[in-house]
N, C-alpha and C. Protein backbone atom coordinates (compact mmCIF):
# COMPACT_ATOMS: atom_id res chain seq x y z
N UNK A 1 -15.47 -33.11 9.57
CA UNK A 1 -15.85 -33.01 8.17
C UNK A 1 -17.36 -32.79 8.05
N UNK A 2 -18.00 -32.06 7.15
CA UNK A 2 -19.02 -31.49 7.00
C UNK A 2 -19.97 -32.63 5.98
N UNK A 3 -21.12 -32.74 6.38
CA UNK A 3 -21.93 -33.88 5.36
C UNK A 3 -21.91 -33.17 4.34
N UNK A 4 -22.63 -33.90 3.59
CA UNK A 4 -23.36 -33.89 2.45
C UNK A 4 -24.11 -32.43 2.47
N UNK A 5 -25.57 -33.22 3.26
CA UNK A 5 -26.71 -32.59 3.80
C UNK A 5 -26.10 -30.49 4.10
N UNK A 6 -24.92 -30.60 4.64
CA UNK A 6 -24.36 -29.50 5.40
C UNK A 6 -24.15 -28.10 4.46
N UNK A 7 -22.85 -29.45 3.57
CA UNK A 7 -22.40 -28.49 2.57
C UNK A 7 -23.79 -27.79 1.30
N UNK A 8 -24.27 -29.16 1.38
CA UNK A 8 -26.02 -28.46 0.29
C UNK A 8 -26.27 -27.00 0.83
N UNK A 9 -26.63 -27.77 2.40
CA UNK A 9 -27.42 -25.87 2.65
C UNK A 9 -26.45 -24.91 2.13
N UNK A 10 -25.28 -24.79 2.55
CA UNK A 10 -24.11 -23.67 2.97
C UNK A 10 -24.51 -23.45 1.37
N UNK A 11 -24.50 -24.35 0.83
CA UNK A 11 -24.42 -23.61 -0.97
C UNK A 11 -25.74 -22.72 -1.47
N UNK A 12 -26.43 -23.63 -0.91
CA UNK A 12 -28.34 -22.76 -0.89
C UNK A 12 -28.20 -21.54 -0.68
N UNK A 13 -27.58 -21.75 0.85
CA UNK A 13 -27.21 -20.02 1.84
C UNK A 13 -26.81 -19.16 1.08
N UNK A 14 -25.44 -20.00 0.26
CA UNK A 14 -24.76 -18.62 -0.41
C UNK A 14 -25.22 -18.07 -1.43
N UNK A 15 -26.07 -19.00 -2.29
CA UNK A 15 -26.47 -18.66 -2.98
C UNK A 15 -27.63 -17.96 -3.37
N UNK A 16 -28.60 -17.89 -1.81
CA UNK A 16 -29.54 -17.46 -1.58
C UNK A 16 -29.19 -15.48 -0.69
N UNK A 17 -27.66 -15.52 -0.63
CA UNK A 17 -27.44 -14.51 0.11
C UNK A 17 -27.06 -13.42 -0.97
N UNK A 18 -26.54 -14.00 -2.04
CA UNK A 18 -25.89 -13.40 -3.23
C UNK A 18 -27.35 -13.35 -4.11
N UNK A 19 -28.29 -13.81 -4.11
CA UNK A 19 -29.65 -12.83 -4.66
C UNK A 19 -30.00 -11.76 -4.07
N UNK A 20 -30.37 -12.03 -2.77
CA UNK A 20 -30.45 -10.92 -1.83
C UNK A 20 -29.90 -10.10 -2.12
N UNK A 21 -28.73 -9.99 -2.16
CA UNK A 21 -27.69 -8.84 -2.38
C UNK A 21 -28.20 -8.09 -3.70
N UNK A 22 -28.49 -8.86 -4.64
CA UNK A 22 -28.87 -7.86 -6.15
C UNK A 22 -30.00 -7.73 -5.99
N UNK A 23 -31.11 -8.39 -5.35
CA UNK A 23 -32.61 -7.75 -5.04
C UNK A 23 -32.51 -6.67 -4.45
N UNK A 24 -31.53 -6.37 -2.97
CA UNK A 24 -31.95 -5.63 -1.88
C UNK A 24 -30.78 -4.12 -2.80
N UNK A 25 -29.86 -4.43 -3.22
CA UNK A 25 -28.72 -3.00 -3.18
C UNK A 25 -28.51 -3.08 -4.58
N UNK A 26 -28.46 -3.78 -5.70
CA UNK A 26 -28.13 -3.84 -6.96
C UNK A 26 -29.33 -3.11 -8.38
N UNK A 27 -29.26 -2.05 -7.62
CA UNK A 27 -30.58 -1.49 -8.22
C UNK A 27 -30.23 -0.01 -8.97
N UNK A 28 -30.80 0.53 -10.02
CA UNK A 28 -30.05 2.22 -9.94
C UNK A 28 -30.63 2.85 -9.09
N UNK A 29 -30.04 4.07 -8.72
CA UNK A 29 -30.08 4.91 -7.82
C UNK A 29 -31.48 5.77 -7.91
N UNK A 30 -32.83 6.09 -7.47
CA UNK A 30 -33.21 7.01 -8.05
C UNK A 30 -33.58 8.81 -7.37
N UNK A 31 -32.89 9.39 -8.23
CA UNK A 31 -32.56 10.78 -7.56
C UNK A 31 -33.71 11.45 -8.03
N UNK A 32 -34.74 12.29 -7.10
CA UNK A 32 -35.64 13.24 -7.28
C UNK A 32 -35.41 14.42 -7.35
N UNK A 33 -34.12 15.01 -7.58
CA UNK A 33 -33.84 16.01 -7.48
C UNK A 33 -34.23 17.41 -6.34
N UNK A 34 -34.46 16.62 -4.95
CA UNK A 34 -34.88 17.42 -4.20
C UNK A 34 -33.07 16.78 -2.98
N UNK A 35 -32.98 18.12 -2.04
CA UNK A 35 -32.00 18.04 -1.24
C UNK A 35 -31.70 16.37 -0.94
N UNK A 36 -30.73 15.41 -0.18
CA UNK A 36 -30.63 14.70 -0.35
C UNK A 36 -31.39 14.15 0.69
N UNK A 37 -31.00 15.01 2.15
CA UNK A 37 -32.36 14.25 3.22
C UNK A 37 -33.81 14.55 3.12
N UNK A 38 -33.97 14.83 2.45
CA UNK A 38 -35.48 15.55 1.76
C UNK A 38 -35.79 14.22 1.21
N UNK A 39 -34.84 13.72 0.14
CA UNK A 39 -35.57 12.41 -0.34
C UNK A 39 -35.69 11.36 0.51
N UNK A 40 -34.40 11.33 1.39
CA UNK A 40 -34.68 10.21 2.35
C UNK A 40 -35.65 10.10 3.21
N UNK A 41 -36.26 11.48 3.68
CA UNK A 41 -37.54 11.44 4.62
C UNK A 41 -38.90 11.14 4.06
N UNK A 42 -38.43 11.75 2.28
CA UNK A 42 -39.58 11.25 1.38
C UNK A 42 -40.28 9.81 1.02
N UNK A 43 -38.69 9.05 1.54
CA UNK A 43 -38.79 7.16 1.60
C UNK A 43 -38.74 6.74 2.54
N UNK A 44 -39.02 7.03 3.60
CA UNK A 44 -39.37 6.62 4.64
C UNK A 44 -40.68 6.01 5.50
N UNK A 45 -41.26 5.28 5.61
CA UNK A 45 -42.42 4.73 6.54
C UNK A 45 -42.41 4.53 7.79
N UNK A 46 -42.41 4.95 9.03
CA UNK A 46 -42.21 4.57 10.18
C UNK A 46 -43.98 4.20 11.21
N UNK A 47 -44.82 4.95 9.99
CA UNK A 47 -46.27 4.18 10.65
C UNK A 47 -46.65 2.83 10.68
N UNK A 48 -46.74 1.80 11.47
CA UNK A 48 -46.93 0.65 11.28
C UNK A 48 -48.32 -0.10 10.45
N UNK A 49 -47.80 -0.39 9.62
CA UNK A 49 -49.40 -1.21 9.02
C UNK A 49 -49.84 -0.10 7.73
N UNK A 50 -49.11 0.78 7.70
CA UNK A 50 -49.96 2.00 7.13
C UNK A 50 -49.32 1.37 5.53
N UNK A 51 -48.52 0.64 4.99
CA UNK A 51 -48.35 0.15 3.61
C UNK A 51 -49.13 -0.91 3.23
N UNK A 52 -49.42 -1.31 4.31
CA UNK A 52 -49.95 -3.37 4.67
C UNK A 52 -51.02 -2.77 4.11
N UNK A 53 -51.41 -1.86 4.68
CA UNK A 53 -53.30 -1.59 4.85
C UNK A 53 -53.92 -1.06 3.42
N UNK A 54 -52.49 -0.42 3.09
CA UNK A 54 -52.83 0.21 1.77
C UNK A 54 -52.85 -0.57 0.56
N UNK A 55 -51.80 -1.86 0.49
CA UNK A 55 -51.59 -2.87 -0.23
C UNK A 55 -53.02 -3.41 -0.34
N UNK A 56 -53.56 -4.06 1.09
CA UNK A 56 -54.51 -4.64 0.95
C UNK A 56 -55.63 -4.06 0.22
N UNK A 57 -55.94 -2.56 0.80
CA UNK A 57 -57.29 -1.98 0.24
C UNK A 57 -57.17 -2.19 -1.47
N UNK A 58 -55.72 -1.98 -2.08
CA UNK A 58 -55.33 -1.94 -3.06
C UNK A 58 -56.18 -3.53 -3.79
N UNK A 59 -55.55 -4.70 -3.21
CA UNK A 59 -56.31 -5.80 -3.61
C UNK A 59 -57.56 -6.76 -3.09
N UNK A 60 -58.23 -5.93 -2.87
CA UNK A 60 -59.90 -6.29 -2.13
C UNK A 60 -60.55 -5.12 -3.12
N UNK A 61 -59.69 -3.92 -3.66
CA UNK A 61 -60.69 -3.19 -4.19
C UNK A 61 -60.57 -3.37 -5.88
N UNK A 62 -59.63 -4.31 -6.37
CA UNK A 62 -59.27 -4.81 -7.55
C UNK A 62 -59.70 -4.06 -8.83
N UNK A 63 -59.60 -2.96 -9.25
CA UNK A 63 -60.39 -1.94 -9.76
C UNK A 63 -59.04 -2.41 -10.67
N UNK A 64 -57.68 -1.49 -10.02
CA UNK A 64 -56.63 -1.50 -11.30
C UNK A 64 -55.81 -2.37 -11.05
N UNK A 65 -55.67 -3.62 -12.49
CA UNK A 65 -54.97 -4.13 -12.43
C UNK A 65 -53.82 -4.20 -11.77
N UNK A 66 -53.10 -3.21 -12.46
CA UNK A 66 -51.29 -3.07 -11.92
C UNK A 66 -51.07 -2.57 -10.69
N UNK A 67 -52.11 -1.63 -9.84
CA UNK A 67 -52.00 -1.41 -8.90
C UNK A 67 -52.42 -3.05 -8.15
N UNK A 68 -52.87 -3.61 -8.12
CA UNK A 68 -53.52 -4.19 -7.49
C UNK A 68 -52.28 -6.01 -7.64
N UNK A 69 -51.90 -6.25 -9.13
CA UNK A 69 -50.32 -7.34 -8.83
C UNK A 69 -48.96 -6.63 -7.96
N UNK A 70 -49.12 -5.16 -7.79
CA UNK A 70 -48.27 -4.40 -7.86
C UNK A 70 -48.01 -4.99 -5.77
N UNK A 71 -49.37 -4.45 -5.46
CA UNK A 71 -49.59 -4.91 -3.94
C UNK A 71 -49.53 -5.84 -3.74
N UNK A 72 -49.95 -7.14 -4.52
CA UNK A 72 -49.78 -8.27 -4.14
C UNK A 72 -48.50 -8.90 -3.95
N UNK A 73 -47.65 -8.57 -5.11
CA UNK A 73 -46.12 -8.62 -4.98
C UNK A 73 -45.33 -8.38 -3.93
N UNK A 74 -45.95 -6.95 -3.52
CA UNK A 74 -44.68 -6.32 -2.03
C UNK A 74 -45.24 -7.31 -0.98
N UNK A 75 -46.42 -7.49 -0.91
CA UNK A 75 -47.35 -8.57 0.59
C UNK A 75 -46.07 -10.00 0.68
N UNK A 76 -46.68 -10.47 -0.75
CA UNK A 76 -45.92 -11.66 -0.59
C UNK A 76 -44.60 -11.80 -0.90
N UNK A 77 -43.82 -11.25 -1.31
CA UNK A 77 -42.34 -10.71 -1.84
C UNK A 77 -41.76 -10.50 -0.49
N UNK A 78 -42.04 -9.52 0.09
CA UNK A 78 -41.45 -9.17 1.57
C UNK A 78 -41.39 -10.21 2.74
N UNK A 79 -43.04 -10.85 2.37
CA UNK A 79 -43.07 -12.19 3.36
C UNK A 79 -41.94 -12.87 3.10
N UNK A 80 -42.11 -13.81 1.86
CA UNK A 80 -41.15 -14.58 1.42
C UNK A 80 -39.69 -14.44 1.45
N UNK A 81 -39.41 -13.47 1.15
CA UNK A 81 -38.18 -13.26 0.63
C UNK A 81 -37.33 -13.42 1.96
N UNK A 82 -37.57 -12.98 3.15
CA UNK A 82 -36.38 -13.72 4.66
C UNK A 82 -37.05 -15.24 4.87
N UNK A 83 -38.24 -15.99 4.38
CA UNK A 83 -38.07 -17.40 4.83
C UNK A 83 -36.90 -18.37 4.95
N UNK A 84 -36.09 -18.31 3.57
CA UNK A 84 -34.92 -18.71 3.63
C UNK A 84 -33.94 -18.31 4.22
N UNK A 85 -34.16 -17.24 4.78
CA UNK A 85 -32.67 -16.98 5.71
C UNK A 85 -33.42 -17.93 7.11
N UNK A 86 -34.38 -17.70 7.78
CA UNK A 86 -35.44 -17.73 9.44
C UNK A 86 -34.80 -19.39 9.23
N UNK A 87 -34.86 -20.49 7.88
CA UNK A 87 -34.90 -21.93 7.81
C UNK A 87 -33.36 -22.06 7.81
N UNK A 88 -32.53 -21.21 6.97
CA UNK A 88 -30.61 -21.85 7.03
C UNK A 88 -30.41 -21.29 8.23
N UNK A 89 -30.29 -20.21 8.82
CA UNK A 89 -29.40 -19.39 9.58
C UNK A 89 -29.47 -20.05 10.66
N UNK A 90 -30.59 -20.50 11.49
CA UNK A 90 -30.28 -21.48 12.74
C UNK A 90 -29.90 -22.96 12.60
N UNK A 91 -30.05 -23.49 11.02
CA UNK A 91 -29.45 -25.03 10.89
C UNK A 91 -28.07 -24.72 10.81
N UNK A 92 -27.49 -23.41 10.16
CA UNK A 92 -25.66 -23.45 9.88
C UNK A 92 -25.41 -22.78 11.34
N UNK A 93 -26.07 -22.47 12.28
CA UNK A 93 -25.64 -21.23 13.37
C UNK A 93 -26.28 -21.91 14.72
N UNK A 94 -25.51 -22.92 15.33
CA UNK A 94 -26.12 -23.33 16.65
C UNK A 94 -26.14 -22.14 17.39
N UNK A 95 -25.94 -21.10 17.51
CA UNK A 95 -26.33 -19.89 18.46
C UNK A 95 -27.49 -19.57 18.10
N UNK A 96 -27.65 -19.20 16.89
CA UNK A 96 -29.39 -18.88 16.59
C UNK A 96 -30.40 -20.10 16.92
N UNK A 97 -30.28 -20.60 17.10
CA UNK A 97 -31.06 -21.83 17.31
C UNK A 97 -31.85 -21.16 18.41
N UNK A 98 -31.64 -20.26 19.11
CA UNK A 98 -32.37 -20.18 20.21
C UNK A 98 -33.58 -18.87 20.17
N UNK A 99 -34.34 -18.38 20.27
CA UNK A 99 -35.46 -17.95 19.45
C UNK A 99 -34.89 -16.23 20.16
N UNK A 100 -34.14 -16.33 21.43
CA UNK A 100 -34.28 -14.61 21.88
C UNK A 100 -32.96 -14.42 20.76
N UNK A 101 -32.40 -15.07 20.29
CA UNK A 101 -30.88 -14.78 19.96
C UNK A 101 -30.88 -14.37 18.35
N UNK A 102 -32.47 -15.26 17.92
CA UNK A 102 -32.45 -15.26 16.33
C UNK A 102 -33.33 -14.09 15.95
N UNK A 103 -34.51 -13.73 17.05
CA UNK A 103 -34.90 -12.34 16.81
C UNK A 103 -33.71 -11.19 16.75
N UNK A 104 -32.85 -11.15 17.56
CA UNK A 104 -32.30 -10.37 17.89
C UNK A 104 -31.13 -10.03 16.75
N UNK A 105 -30.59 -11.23 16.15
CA UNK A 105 -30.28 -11.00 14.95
C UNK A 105 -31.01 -10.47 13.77
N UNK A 106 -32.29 -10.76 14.10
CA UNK A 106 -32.89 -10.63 12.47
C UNK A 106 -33.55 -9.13 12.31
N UNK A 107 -33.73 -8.76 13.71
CA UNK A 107 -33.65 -7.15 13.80
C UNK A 107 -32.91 -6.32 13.50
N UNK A 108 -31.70 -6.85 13.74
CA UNK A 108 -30.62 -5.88 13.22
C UNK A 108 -30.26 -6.38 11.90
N UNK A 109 -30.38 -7.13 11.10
CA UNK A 109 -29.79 -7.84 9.69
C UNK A 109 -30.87 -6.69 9.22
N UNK A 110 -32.37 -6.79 9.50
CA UNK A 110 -33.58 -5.81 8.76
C UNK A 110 -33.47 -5.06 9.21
N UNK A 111 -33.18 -4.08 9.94
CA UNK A 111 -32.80 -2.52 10.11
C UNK A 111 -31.94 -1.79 9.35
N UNK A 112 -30.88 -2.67 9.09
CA UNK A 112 -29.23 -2.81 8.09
C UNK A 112 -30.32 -2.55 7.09
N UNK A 113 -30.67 -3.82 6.66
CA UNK A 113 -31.28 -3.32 5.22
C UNK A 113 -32.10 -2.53 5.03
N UNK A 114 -32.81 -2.10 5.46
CA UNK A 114 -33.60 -0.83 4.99
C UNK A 114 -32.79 0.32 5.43
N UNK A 115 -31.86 0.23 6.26
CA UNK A 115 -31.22 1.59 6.27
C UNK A 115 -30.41 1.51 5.35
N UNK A 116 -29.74 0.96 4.81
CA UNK A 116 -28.68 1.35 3.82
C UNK A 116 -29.97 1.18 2.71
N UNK A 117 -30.59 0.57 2.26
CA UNK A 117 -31.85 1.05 0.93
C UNK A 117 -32.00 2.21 0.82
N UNK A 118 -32.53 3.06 2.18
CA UNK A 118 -33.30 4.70 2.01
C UNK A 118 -31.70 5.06 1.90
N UNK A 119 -30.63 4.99 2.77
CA UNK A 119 -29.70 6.47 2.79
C UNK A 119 -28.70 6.09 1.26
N UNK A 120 -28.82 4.74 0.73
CA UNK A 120 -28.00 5.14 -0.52
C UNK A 120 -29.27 5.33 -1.91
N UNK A 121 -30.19 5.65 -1.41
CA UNK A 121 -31.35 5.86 -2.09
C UNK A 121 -31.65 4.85 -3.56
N UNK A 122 -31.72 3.27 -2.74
CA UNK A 122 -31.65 2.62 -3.67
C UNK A 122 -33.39 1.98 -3.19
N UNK A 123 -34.24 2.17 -2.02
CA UNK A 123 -35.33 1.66 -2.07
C UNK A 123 -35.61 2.77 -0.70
N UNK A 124 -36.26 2.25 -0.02
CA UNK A 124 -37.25 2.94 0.84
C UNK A 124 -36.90 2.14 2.90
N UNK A 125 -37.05 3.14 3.49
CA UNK A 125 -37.35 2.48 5.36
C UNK A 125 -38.30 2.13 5.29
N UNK A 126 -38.97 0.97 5.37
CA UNK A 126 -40.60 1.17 5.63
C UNK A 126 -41.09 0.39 6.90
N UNK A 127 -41.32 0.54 7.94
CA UNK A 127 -41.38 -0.56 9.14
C UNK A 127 -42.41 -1.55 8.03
N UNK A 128 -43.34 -1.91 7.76
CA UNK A 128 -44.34 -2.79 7.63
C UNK A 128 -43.28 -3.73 6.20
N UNK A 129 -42.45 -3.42 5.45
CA UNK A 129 -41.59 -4.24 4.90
C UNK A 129 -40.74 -4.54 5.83
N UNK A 130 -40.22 -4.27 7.21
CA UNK A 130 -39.69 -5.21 8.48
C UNK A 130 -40.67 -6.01 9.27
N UNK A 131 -41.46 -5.74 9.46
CA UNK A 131 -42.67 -6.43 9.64
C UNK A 131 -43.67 -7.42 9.01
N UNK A 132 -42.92 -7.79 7.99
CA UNK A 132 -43.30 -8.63 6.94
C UNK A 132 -42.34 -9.50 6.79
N UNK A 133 -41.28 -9.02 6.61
CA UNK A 133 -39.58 -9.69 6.34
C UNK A 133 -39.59 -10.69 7.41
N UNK A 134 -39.62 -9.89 9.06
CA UNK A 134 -39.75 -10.77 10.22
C UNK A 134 -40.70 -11.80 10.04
N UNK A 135 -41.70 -11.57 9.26
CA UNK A 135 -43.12 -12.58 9.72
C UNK A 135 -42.47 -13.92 9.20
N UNK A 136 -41.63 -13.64 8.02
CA UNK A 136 -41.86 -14.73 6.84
C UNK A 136 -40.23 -15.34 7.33
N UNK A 137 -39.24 -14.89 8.25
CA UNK A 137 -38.12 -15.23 8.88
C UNK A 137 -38.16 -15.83 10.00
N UNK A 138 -39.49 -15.51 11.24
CA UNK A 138 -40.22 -16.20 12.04
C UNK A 138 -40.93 -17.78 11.16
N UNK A 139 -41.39 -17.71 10.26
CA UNK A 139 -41.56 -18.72 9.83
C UNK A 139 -40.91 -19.83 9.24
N UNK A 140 -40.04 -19.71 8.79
CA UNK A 140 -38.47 -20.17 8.55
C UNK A 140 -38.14 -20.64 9.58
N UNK A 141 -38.00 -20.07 10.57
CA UNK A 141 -37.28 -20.53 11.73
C UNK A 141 -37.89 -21.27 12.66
N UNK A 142 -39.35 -21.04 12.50
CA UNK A 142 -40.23 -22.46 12.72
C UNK A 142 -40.36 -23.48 12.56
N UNK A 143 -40.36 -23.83 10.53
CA UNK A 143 -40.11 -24.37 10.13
C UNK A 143 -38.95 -25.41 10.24
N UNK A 144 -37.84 -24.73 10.61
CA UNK A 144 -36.42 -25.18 10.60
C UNK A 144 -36.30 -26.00 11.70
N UNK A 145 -36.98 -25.13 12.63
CA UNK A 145 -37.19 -26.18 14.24
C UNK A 145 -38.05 -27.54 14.03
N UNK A 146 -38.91 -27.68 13.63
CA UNK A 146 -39.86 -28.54 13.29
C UNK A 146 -38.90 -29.73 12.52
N UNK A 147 -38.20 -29.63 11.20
CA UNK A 147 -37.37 -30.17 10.82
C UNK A 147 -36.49 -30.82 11.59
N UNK A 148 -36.08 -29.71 12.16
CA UNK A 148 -34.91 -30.69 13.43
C UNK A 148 -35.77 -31.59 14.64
N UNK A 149 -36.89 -30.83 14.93
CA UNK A 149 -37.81 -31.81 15.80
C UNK A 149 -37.58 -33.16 15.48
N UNK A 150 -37.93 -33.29 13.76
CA UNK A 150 -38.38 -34.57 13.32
C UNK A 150 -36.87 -35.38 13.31
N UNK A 151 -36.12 -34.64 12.80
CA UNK A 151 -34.62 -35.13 12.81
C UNK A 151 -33.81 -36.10 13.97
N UNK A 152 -34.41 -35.34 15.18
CA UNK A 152 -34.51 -35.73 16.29
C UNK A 152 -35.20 -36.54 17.27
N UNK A 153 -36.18 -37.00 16.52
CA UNK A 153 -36.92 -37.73 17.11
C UNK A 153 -37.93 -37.50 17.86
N UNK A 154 -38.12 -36.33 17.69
CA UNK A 154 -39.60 -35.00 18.52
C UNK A 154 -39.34 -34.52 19.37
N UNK A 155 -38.17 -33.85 19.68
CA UNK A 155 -38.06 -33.11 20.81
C UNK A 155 -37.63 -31.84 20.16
N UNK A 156 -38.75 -30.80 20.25
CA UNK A 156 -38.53 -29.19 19.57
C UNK A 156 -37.67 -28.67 20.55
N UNK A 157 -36.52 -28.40 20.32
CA UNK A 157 -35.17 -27.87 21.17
C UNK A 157 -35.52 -26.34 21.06
């Protein structure tokens, strides 16, 4: 039988998986009217850092407003937004618990999502929004360890 404590997360999870879902795919479609892989190559990022860098210049150079909440949003939005998976997914998933096993998932969960974003042309590929996603899912899962450290009596498993 499942605690208390157990069933809480699982409800967090689900409920935290079913936002995801209308943040990441529940969006309209937007069509540029150019061929269809034309747009997809048009949403695509595969330079690393090259959005990060631009975000940032965006808010150090604080000139325009909206450009400038606009960057701040994707920085910390992207961070944030996998923390909560990096903190449930190895407390409900004794296999992830183990750090080669939970990268290895969370690479492919963020590849999934940005590939189905660009090819049903509901957002964009961008490595540096996987590279952000990871940072803030690495941290989660730090976090989560640390928790169980303490849970445990200090031994970071």
């Amino acid at each position: 039988m499942k605690s208390n404590k157990s069933k809480f997360l699982w409800l967090l999870f689900g409920v935290y998986c079913i936002a995801m879902f209308f943040i990441l795919f529940v969006r309209r479609k937007v069509d540029f009217g150019f061929p269809y892989w034309e747009q997809v190559r048009m949403r695509m990022n595969l330079v690393p850092f090259r959005s990060i860098r631009k975000n940032v210049y965006y808010i150090i150079q604080g000139t325009d407003n909206y450009m400038m909440r606009n960057a701040l949003f994707n920085l910390l939005g992207n961070f944030a937004m996998f923390m909560p998976y990096g903190f449930c997914f190895p407390r409900l998933f004794e296999r992830f618990r183990r750090f080669g096993m939970f990268i290895l998932l969370s690479v492919g969960v963020l590849l999934s999502v940005e590939s189905i974003q660009v090819l049903t042309l509901r957002g964009s590929f961008d490595i540096d929004d996987i590279i952000l996603n990871m940072s803030g899912a690495l941290i989660g899962f730090l976090l989560s360890k640390k928790v169980n450290c303490r849970a445990d009596g200090g031994s970071m498993k």
